[in-house]
PDB file of N, CA and C in Angstrom:
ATOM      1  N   UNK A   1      10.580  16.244   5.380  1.00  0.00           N
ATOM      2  CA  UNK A   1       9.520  16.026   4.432  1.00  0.00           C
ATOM      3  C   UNK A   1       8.287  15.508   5.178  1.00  0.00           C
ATOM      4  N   UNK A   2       7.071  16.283   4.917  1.00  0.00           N
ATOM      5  CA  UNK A   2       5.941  15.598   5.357  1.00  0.00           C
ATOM      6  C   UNK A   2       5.295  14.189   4.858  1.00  0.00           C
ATOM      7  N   UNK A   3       4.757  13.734   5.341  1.00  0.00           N
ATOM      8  CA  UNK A   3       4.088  12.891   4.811  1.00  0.00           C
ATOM      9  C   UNK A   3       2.421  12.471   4.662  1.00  0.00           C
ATOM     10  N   UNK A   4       2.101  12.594   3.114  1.00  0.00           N
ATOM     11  CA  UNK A   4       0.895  12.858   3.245  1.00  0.00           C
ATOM     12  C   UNK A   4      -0.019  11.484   2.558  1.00  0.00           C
ATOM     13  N   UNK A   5      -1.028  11.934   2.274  1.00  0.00           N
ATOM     14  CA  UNK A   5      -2.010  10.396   1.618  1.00  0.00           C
ATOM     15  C   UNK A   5      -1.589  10.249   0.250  1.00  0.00           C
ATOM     16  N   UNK A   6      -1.381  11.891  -0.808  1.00  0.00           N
ATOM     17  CA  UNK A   6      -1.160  11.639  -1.539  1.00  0.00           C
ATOM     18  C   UNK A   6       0.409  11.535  -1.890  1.00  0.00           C
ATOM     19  N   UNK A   7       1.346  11.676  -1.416  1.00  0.00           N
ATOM     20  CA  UNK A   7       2.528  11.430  -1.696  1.00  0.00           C
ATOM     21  C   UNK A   7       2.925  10.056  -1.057  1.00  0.00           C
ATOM     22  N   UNK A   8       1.878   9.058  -0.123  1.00  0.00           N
ATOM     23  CA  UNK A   8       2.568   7.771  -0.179  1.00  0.00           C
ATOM     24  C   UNK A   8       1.312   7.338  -1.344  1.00  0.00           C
ATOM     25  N   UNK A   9       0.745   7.711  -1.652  1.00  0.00           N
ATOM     26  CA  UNK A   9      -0.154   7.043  -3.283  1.00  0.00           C
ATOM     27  C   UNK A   9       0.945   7.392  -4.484  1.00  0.00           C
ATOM     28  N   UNK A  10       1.033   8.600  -4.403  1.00  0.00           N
ATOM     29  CA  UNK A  10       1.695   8.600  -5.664  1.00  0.00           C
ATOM     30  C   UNK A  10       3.077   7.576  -5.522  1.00  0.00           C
ATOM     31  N   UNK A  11       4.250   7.677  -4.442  1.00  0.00           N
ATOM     32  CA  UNK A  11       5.153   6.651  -4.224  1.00  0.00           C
ATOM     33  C   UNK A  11       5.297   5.307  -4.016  1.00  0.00           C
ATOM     34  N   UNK A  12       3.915   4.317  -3.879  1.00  0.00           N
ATOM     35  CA  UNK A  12       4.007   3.236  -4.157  1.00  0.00           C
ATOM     36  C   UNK A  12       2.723   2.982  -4.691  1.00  0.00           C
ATOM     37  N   UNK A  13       1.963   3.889  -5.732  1.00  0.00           N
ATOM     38  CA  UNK A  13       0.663   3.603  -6.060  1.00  0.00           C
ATOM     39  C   UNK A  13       0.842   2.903  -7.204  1.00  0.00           C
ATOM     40  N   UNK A  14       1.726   3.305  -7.899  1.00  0.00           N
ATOM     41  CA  UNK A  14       2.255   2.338  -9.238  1.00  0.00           C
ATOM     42  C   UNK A  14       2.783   0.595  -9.240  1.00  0.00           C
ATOM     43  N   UNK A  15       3.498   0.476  -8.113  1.00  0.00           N
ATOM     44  CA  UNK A  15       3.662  -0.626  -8.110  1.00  0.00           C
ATOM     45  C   UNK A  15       2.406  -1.519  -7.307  1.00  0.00           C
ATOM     46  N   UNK A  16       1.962  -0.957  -6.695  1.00  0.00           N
ATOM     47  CA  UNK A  16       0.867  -1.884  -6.209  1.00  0.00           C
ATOM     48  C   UNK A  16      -0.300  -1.850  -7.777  1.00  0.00           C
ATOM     49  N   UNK A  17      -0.615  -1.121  -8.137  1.00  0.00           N
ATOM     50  CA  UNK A  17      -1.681  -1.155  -9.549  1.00  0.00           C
ATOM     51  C   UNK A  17      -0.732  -2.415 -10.022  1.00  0.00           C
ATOM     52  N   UNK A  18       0.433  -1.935 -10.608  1.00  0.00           N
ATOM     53  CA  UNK A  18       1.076  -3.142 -11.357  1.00  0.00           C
ATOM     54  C   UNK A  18       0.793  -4.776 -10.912  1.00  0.00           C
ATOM     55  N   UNK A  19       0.730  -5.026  -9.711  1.00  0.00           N
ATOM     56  CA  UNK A  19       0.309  -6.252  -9.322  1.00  0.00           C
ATOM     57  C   UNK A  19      -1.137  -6.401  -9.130  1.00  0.00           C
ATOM     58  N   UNK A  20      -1.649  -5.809  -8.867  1.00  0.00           N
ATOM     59  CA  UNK A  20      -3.271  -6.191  -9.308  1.00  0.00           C
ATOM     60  C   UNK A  20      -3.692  -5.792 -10.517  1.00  0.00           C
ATOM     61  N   UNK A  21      -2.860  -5.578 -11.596  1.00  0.00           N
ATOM     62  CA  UNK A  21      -3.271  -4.835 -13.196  1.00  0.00           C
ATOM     63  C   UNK A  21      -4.569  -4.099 -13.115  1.00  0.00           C
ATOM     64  N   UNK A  22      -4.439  -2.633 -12.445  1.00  0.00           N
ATOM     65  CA  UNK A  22      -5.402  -1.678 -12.334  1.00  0.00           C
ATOM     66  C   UNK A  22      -4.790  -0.749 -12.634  1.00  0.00           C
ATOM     67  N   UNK A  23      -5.749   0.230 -13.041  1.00  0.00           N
ATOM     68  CA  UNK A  23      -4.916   1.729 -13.247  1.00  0.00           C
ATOM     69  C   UNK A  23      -4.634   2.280 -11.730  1.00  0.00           C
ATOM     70  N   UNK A  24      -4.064   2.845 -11.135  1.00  0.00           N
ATOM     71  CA  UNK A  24      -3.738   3.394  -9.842  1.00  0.00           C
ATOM     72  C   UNK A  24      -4.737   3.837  -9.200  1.00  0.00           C
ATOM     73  N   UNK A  25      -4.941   4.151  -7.916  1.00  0.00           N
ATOM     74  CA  UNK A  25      -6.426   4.383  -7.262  1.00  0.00           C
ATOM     75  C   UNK A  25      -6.038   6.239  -7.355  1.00  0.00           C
ATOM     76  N   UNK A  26      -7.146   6.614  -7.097  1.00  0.00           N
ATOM     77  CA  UNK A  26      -7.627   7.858  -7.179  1.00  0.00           C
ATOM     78  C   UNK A  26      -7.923   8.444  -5.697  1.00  0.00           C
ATOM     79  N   UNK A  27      -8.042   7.753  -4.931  1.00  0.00           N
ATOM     80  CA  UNK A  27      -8.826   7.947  -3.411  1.00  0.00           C
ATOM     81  C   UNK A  27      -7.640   7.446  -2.368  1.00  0.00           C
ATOM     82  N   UNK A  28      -7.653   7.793  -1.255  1.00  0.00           N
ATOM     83  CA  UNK A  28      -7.243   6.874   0.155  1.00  0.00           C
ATOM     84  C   UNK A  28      -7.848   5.462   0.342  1.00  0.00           C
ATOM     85  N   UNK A  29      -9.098   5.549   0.487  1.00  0.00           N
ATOM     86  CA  UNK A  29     -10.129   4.645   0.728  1.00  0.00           C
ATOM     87  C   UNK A  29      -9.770   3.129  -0.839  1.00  0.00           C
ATOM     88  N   UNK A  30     -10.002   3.752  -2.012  1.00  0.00           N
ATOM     89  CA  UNK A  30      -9.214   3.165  -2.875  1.00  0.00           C
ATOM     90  C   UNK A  30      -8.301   2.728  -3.059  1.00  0.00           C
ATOM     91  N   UNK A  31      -7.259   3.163  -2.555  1.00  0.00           N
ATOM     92  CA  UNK A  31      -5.711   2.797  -2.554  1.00  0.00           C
ATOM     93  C   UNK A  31      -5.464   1.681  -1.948  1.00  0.00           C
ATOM     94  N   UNK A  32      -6.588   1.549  -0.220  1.00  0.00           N
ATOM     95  CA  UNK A  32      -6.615   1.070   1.040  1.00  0.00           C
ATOM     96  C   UNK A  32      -6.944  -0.363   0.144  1.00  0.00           C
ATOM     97  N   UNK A  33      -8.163  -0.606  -0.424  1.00  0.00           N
ATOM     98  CA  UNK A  33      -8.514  -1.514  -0.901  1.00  0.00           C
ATOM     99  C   UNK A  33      -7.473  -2.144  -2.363  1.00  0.00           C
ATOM    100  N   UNK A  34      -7.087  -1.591  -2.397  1.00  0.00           N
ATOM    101  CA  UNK A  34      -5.926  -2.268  -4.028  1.00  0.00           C
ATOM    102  C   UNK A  34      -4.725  -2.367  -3.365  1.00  0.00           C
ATOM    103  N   UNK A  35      -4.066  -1.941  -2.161  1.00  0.00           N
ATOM    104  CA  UNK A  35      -2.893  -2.676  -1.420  1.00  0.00           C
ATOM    105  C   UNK A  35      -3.549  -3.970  -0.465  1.00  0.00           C
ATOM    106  N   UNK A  36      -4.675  -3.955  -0.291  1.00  0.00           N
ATOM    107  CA  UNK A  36      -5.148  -4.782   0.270  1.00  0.00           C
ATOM    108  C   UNK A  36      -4.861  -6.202  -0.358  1.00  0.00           C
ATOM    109  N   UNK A  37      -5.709  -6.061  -2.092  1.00  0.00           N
ATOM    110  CA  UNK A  37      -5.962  -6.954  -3.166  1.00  0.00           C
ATOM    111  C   UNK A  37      -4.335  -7.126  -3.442  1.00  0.00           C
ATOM    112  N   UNK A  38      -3.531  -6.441  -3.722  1.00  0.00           N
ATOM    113  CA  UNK A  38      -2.227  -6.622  -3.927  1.00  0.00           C
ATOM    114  C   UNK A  38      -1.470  -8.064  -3.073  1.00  0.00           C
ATOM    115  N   UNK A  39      -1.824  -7.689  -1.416  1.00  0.00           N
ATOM    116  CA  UNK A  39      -1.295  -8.505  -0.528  1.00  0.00           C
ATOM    117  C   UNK A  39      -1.899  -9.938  -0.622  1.00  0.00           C
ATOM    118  N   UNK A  40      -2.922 -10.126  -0.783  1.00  0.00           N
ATOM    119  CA  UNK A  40      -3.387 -11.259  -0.947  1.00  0.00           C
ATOM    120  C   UNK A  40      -2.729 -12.247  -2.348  1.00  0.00           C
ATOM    121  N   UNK A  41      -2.773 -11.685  -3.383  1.00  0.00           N
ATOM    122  CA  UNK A  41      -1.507 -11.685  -4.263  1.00  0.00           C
ATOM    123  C   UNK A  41      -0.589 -11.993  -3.950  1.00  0.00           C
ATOM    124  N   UNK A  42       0.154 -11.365  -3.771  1.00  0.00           N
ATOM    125  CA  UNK A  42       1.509 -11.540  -3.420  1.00  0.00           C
ATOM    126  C   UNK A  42       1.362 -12.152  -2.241  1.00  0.00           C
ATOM    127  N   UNK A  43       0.824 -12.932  -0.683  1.00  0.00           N
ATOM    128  CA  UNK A  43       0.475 -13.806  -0.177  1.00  0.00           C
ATOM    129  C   UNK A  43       0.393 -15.086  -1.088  1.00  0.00           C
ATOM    130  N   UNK A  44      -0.315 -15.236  -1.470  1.00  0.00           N
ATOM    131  CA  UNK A  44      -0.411 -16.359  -2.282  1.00  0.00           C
ATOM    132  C   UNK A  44       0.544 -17.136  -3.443  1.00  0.00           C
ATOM    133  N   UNK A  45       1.319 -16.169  -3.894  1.00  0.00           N
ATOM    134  CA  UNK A  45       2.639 -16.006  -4.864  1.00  0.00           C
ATOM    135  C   UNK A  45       3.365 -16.600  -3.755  1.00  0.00           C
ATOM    136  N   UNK A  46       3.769 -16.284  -2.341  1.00  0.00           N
ATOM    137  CA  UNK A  46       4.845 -17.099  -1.798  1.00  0.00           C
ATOM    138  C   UNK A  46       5.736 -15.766  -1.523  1.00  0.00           C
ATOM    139  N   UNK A  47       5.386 -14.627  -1.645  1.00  0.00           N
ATOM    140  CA  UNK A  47       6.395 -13.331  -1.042  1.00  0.00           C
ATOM    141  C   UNK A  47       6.372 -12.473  -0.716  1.00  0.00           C
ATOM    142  N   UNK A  48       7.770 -13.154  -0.285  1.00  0.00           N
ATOM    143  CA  UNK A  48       8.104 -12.506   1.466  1.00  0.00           C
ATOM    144  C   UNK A  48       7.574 -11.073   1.466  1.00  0.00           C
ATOM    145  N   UNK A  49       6.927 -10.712   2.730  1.00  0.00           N
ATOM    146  CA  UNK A  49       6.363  -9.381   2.298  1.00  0.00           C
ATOM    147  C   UNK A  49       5.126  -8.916   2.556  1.00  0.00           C
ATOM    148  N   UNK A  50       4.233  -9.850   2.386  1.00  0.00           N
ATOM    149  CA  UNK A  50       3.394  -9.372   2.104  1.00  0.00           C
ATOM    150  C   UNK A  50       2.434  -9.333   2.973  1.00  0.00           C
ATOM    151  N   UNK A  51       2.664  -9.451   4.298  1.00  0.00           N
ATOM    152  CA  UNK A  51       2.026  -9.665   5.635  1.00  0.00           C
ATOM    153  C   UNK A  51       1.805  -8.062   5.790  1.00  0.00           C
ATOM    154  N   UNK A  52       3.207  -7.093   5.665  1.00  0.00           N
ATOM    155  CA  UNK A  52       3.077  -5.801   5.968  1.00  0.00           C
ATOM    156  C   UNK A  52       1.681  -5.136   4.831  1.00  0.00           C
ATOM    157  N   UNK A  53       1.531  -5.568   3.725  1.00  0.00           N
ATOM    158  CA  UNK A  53       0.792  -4.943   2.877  1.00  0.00           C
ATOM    159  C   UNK A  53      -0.543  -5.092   3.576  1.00  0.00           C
ATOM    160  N   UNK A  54      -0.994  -5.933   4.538  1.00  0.00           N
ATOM    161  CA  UNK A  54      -2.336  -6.121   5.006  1.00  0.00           C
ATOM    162  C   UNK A  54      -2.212  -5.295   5.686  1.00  0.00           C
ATOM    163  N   UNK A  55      -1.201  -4.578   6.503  1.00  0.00           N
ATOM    164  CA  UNK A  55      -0.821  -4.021   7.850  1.00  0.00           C
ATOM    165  C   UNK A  55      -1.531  -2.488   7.193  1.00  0.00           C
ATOM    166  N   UNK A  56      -0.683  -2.206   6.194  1.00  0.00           N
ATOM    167  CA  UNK A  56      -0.387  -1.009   5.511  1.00  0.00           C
ATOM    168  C   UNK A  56      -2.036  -0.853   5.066  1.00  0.00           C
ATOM    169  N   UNK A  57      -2.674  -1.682   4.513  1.00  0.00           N
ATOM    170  CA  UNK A  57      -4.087  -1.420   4.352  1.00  0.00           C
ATOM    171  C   UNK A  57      -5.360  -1.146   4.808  1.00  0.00           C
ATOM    172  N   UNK A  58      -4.438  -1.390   6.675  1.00  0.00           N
ATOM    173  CA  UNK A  58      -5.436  -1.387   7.899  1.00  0.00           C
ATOM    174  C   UNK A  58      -4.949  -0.050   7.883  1.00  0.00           C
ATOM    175  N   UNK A  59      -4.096   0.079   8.254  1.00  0.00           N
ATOM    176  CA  UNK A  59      -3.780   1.888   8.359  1.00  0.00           C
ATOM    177  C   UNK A  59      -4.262   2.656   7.297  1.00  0.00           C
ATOM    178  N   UNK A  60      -4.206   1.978   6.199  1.00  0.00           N
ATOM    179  CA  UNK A  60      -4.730   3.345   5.295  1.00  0.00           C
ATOM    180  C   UNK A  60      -6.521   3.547   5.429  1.00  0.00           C
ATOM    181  N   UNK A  61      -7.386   2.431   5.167  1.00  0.00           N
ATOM    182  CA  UNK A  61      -8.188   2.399   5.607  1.00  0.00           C
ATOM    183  C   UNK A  61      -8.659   3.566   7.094  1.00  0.00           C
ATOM    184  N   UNK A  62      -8.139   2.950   8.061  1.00  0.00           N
ATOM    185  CA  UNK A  62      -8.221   3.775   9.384  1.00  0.00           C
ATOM    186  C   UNK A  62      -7.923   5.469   8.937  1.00  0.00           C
ATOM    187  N   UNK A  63      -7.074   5.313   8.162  1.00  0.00           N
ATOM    188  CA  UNK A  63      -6.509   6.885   7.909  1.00  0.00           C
ATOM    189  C   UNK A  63      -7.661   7.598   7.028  1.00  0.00           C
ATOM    190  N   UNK A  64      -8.480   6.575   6.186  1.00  0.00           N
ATOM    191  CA  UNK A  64      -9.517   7.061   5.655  1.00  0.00           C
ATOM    192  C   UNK A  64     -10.668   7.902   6.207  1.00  0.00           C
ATOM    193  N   UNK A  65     -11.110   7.261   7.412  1.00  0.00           N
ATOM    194  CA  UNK A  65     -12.059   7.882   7.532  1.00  0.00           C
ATOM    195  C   UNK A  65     -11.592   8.360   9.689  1.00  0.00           C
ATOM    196  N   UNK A  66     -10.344   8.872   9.668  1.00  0.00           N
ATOM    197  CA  UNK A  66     -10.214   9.812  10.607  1.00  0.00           C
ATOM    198  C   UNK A  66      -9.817  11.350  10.162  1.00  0.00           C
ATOM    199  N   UNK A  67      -9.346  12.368  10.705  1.00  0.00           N
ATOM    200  CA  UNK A  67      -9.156  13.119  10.205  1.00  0.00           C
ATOM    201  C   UNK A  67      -7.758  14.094  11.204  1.00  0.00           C
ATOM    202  N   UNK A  68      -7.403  15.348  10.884  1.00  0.00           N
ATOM    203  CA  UNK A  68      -6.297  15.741  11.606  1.00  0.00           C
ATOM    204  C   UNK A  68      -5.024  14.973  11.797  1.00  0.00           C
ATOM    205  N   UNK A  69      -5.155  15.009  13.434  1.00  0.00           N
ATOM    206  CA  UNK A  69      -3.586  14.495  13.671  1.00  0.00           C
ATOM    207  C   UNK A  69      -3.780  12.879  13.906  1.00  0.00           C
ATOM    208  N   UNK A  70      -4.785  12.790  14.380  1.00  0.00           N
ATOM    209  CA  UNK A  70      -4.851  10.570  13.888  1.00  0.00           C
ATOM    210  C   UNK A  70      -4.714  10.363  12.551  1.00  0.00           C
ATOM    211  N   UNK A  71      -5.472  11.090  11.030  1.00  0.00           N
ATOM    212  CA  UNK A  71      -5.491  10.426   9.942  1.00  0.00           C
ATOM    213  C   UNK A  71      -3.526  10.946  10.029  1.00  0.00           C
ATOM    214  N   UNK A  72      -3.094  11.559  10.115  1.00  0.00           N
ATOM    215  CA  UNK A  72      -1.612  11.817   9.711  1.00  0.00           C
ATOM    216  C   UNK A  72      -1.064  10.168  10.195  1.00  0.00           C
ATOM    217  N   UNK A  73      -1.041  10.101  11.077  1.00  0.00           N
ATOM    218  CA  UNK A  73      -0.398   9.024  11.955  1.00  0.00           C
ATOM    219  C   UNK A  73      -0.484   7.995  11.464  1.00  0.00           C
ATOM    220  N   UNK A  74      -1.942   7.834  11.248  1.00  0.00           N
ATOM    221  CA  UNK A  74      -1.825   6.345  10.326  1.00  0.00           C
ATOM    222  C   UNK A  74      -1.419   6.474   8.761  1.00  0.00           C
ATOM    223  N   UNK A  75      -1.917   7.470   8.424  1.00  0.00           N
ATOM    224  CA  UNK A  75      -0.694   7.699   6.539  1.00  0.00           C
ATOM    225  C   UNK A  75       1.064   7.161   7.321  1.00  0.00           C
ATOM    226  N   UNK A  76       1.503   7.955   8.160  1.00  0.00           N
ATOM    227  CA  UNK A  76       2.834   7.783   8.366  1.00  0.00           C
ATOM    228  C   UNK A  76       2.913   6.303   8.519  1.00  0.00           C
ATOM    229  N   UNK A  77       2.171   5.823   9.510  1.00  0.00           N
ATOM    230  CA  UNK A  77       2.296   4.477  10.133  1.00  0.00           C
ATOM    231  C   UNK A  77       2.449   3.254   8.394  1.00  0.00           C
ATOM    232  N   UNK A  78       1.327   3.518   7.700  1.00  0.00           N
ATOM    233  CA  UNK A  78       1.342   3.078   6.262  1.00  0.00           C
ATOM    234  C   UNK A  78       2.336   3.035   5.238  1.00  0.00           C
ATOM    235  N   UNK A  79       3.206   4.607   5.442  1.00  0.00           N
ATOM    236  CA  UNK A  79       3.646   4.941   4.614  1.00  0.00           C
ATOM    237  C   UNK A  79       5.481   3.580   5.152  1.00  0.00           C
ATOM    238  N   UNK A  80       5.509   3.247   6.602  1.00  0.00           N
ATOM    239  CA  UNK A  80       6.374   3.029   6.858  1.00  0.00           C
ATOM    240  C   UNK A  80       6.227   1.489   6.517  1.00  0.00           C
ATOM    241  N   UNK A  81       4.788   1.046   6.447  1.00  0.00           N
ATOM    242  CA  UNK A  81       4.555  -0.588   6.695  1.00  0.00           C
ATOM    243  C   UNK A  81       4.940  -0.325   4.883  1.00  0.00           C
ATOM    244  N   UNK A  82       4.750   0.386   4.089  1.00  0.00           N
ATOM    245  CA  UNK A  82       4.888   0.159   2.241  1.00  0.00           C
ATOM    246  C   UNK A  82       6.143   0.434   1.772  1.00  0.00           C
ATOM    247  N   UNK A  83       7.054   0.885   2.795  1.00  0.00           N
ATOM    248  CA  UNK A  83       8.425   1.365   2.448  1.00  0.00           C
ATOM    249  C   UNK A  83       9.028  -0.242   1.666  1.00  0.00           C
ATOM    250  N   UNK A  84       8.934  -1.312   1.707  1.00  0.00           N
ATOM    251  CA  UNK A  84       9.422  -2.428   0.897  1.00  0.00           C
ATOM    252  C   UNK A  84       8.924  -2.968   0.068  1.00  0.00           C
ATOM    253  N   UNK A  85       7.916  -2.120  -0.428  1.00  0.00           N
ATOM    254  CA  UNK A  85       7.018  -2.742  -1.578  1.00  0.00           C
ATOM    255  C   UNK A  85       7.879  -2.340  -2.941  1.00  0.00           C
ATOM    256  N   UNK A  86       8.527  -1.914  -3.383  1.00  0.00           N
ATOM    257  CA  UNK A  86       9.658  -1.866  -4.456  1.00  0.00           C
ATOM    258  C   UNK A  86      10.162  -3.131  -4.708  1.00  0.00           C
ATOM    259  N   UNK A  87      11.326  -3.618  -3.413  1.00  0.00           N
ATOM    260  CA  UNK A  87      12.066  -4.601  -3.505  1.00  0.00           C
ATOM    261  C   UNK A  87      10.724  -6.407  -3.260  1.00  0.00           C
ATOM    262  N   UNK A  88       9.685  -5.566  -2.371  1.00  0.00           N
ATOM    263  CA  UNK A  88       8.676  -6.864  -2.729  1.00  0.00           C
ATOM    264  C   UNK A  88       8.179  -6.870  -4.261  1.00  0.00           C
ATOM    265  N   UNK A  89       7.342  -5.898  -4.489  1.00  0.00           N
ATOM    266  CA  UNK A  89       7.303  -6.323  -6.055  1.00  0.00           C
ATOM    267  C   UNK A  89       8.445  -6.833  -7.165  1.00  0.00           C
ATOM    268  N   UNK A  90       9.600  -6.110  -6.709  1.00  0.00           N
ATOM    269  CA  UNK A  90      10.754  -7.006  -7.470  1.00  0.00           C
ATOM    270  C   UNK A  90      10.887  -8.545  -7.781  1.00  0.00           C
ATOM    271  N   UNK A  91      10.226  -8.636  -6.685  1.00  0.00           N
ATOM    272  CA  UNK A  91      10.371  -9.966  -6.165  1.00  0.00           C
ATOM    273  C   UNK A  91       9.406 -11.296  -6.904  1.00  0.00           C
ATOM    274  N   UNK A  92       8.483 -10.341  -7.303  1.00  0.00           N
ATOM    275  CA  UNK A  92       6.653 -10.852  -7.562  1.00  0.00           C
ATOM    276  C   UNK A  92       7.405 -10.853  -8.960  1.00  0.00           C
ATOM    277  N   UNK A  93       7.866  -9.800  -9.721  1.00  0.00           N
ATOM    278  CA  UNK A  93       7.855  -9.846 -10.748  1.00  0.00           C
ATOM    279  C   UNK A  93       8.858 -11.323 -11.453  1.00  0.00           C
ATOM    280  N   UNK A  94      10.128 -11.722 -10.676  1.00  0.00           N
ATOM    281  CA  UNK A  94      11.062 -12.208 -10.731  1.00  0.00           C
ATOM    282  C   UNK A  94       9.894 -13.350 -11.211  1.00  0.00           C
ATOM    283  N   UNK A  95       8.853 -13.721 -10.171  1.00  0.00           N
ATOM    284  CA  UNK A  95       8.469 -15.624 -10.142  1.00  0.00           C
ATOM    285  C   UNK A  95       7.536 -15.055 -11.361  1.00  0.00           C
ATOM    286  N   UNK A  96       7.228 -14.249 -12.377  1.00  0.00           N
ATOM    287  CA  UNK A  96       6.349 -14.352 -13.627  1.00  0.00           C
ATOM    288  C   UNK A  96       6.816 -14.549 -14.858  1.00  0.00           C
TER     289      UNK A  96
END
């Protein structure tokens, strides 16, 4: 399976909206910035976790405005730093 901008948006675009109560981003560049806002969130909440979401926001960002085989790399690189945002938001939701 490839991995692209919009299939790691659509796979953790919902749960990150859910913690910043936004409708889901529409863009890369968008997304970059609402996992960003997410992490700081969930930073501040106390969970565990949420160090990678800054990580994941530098890459998406970066992935924004490269193109070819660098923007791929950093989607992948992103897509791998957001792979625990499920069981982190689980987590967020638990302390509300």
């Amino acid at each position: 399976m490839t991995i692209t901008a919009e299939l790691t948006m659509s796979s953790y675009g919902h749960y990150i909206a859910d913690v910043i109560a936004e409708p889901s981003a529409s863009s890369l560049g968008e997304f970059a910035e609402q996992v960003s806002a997410a992490a700081t969130i969930l930073d501040r909440c106390g969970v565990t976790g949420a160090d990678a979401l800054d990580d994941a926001a530098a890459s998406l960002l970066a992935a924004d405005i490269s193109t070819g085989q660098e923007r791929a790399a950093h989607v992948r690189r992103a897509a791998r730093q957001l792979a625990d945002v499920p069981e982190i938001v689980a987590e967020y939701r638990l302390m509300l």
